[in-house]
Protein backbone atom coordinates (compact mmCIF):
# COMPACT_ATOMS: atom_id res chain seq x y z
CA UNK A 1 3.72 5.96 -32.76
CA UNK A 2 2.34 8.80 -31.12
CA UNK A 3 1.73 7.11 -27.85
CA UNK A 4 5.59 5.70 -28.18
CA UNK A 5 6.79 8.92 -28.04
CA UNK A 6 4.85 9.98 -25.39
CA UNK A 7 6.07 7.29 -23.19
CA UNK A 8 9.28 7.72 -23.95
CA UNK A 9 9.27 10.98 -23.23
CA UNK A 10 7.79 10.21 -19.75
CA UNK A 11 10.56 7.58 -18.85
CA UNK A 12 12.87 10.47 -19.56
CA UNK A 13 10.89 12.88 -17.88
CA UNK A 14 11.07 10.46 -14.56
CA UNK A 15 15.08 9.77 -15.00
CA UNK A 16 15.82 13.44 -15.01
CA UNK A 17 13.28 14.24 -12.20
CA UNK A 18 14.76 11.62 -9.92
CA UNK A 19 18.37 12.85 -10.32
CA UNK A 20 17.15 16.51 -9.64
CA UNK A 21 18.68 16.44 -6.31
CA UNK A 22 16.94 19.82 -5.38
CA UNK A 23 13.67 18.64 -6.17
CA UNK A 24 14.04 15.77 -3.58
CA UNK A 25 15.11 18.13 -1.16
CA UNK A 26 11.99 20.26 -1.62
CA UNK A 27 10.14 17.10 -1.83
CA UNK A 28 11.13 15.66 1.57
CA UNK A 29 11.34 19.53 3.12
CA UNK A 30 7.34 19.62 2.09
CA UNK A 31 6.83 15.96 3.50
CA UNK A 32 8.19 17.27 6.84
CA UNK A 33 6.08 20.42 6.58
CA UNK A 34 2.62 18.28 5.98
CA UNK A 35 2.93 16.47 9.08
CA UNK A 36 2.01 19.67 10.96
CA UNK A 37 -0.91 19.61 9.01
CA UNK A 38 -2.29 16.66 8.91
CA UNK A 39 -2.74 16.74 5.10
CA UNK A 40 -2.96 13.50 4.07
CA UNK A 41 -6.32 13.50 6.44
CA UNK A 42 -7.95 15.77 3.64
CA UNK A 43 -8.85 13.58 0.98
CA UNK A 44 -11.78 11.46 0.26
CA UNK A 45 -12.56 8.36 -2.29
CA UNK A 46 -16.34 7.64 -2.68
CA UNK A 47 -17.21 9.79 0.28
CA UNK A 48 -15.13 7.71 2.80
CA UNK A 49 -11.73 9.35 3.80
CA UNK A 50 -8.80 7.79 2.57
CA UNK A 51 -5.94 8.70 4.37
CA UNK A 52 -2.89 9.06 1.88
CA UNK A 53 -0.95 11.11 -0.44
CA UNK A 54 -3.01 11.54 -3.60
CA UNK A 55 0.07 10.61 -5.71
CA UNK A 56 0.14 6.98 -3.76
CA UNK A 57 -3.29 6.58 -4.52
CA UNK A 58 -2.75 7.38 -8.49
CA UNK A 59 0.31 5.02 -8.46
CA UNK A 60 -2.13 1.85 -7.04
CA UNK A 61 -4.71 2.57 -9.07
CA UNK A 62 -2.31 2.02 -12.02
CA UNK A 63 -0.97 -0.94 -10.56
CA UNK A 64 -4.36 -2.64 -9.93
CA UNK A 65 -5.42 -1.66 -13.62
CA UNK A 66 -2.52 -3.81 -14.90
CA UNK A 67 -2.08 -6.62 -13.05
CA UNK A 68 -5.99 -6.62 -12.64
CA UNK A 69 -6.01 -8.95 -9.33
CA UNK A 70 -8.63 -11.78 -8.14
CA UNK A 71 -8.14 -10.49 -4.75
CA UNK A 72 -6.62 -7.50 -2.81
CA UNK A 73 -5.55 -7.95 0.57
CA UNK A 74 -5.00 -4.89 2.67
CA UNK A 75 -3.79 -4.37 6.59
CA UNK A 76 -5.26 -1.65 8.58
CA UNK A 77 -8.47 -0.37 7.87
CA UNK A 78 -9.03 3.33 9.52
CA UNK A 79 -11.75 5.26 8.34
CA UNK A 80 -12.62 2.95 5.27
CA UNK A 81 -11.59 4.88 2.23
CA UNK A 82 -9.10 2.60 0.80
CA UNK A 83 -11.14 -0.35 0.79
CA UNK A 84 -13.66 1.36 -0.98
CA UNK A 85 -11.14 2.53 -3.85
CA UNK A 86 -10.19 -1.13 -3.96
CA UNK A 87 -13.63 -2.42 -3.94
CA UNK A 88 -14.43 0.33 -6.62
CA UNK A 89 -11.39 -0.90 -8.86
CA UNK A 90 -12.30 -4.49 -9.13
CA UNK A 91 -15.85 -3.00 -9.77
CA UNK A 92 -14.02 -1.53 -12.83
CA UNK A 93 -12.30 -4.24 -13.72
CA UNK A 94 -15.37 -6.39 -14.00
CA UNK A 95 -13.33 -9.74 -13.50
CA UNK A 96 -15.69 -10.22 -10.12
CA UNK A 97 -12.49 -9.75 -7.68
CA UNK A 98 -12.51 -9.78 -4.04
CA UNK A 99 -11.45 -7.12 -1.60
CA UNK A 100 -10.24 -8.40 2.11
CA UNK A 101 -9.55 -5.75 4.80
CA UNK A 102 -7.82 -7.06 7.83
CA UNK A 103 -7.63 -4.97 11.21
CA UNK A 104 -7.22 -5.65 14.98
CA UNK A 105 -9.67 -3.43 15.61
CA UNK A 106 -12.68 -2.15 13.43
CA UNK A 107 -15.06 0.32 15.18
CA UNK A 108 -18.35 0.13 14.55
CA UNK A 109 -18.94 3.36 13.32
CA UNK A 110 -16.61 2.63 10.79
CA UNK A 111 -17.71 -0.90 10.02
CA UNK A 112 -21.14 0.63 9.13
CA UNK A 113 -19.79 3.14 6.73
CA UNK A 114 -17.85 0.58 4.59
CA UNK A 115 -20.88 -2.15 4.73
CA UNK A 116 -23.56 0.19 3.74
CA UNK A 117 -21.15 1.75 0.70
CA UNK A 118 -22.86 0.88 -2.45
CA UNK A 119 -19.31 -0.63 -3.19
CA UNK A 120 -19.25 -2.84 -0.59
CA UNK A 121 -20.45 -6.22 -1.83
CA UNK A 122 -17.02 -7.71 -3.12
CA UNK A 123 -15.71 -6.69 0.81
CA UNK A 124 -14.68 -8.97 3.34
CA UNK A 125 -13.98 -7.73 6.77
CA UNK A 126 -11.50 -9.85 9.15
CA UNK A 127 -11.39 -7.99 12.67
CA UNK A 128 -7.99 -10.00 14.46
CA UNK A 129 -4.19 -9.60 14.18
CA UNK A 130 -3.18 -9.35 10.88
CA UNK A 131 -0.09 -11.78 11.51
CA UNK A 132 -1.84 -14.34 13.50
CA UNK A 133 -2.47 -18.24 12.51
CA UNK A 134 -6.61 -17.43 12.74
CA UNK A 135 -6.16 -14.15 10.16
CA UNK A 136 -3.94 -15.86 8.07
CA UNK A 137 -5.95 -19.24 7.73
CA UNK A 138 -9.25 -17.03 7.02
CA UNK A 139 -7.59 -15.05 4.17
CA UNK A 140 -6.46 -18.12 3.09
CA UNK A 141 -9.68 -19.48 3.15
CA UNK A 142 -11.37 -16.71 1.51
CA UNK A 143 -9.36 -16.58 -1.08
CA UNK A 144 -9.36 -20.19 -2.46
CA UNK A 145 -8.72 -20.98 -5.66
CA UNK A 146 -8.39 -16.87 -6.64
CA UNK A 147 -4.45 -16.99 -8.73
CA UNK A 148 -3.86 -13.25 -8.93
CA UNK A 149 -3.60 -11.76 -5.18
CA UNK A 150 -2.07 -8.76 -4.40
CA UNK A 151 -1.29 -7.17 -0.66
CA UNK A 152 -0.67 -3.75 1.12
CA UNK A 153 0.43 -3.42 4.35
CA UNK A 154 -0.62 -0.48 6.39
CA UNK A 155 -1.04 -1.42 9.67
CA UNK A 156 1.05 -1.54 12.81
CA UNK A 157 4.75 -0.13 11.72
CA UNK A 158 7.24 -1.26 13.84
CA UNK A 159 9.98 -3.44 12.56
CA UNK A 160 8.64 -6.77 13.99
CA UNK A 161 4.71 -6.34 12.90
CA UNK A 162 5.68 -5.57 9.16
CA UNK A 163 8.32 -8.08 8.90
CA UNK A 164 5.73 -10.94 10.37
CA UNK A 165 3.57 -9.50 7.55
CA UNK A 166 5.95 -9.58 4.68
CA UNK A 167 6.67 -13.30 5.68
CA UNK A 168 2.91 -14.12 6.22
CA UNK A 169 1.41 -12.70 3.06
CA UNK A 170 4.30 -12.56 0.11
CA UNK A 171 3.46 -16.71 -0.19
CA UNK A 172 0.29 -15.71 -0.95
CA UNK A 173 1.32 -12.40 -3.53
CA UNK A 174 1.33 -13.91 -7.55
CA UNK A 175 4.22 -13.56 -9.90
CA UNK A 176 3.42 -10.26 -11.74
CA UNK A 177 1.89 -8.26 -8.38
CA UNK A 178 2.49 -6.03 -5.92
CA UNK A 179 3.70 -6.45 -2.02
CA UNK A 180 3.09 -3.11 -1.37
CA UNK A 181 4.44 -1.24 1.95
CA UNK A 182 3.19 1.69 3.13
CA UNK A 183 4.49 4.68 5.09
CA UNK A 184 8.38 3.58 4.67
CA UNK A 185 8.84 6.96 5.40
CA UNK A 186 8.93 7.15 8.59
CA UNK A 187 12.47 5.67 8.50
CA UNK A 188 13.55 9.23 7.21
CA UNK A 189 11.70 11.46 9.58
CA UNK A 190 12.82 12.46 12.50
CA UNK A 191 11.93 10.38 15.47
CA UNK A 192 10.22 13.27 17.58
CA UNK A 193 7.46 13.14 14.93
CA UNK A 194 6.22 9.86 16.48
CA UNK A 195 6.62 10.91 19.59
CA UNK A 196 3.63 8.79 21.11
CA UNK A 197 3.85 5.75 19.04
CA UNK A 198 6.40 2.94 19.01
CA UNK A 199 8.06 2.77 15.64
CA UNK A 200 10.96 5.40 14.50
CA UNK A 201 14.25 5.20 12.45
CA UNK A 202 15.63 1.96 12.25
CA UNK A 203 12.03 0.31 14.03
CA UNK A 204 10.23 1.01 10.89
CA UNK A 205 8.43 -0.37 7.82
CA UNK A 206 11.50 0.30 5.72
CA UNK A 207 13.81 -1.75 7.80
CA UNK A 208 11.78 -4.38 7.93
CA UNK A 209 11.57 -4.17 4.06
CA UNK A 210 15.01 -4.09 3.87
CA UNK A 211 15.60 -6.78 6.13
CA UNK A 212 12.97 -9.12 4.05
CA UNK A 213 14.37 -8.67 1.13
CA UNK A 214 17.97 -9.85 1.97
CA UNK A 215 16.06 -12.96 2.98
CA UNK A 216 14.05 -13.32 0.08
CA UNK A 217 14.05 -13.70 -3.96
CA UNK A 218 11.17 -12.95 -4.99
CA UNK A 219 10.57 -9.83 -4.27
CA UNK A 220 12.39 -6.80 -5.94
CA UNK A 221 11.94 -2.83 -4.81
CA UNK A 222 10.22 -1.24 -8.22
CA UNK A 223 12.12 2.25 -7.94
CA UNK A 224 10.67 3.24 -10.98
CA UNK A 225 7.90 4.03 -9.34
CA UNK A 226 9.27 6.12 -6.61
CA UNK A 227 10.96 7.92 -8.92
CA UNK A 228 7.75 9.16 -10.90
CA UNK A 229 5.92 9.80 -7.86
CA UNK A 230 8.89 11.31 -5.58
CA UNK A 231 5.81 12.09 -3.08
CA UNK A 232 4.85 9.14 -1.44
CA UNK A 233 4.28 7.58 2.00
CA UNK A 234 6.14 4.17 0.45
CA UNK A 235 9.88 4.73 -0.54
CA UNK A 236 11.47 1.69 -0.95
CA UNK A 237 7.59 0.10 -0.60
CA UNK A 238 6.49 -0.65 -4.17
CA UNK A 239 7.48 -4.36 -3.70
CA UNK A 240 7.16 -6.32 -7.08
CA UNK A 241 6.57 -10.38 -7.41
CA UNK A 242 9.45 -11.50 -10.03
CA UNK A 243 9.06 -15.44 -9.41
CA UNK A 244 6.73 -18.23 -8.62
């Protein structure tokens, strides 16, 4: 009884935090502000840097513990920190689940560090384009006759790359997971901030989210957990698998 109250005190903790409209202002003012700062660069997991906000990083870790998936399939690779926490979750788990990291281009340096991770033996590396025919028929093969899959994106963020990804790997995403898109945000920044890189408002992953799921049913935006995190790279991201 206890821990029913307690979680009902959360869910009404989150509804009243979500409609605090001048805590979402402070929120987004302070995601602004961080970009100045690079802060998300300040965080480790395992000794590798993991580039994110600590709250997204909480909020998959809770996802992975319950749907508990045979594989995880993530996009973009940087400096290796997020495929360790993966790797280190289905450690945890103890179900023997994979890990797949796809990215067009791993350095070396960066290669080495997650390979000789203590973590590293449930890894698989793909270096290629994570929407091509050859990536896609690897993963596939990789995975075989694993059931429970679930993906992040967090590659290339233009419009076009992530929607080619949504359409590539939700077949492969199992009733009950996560298609989860990172770094959404950038569709409510201002477009100055990317400056030197192609994607902006309206060329972002959150259009293409939006776009994907107008074309497809299986698929719903979990804004619960948005609205517990309220900082997070992934408005509008937390994808959840509702059918076969």
């Amino acid at each position: 009884m206890d821990r029913e109250r307690f979680e009902l005190e959360k869910r009404e903790n989150i509804k009243r935090q979500a409609a605090d409209a001048g805590l979402r202002n402070t929120v987004h003012d302070f995601i602004l502000q961080q970009t100045a700062h690079n802060y998300t660069y300040n965080f480790t997991w395992l000794g590798l840097p993991i580039i994110q906000f600590p709250q997204d990083i909480v909020a998959l870790q809770e996802i992975i513990w319950k749907v508990k998936p045979d594989v995880i399939i993530e996009t973009g690779i940087a400096r290796g920190g997020s495929i360790i926490f993966h790797s280190s979750m289905q450690r945890l788990i103890g179900k023997g689940g994979i890990v797949i990291g796809i990215d067009i281009d791993i350095r070396s340096h960066n290669k080495g560090a997650i390979e000789n991770h203590p973590f590293s033996d449930c890894v698989h590396l793909i270096e290629g384009d994570s929407t091509s025919i050859e990536v896609i028929d690897q993963v596939k093969d990789i995975i075989s006759e694993r059931k429970s899959v679930l993906v992040i994106l967090d590659s290339n963020h233009t419009h076009d790359h992530v929607l080619k990804e949504l359409v590539a790997f939700s077949p492969l995403v199992s009733k009950g997971s996560y298609l989860v898109v990172l770094d959404t945000i950038v569709e409510d920044m201002p477009d100055h901030f990317f400056k030197d890189r192609p994607w902006k408002a309206g060329n972002s992953p959150k259009s293409a989210v939006r776009q994907f799921l107008q074309e497809n049913n299986r698929f719903i935006n979990d804004k619960d957990i948005e609205d517990k995190l309220l900082i997070t790279v992934a408005p509008e991201g937390y994808l959840k698998c509702i059918a076969d």
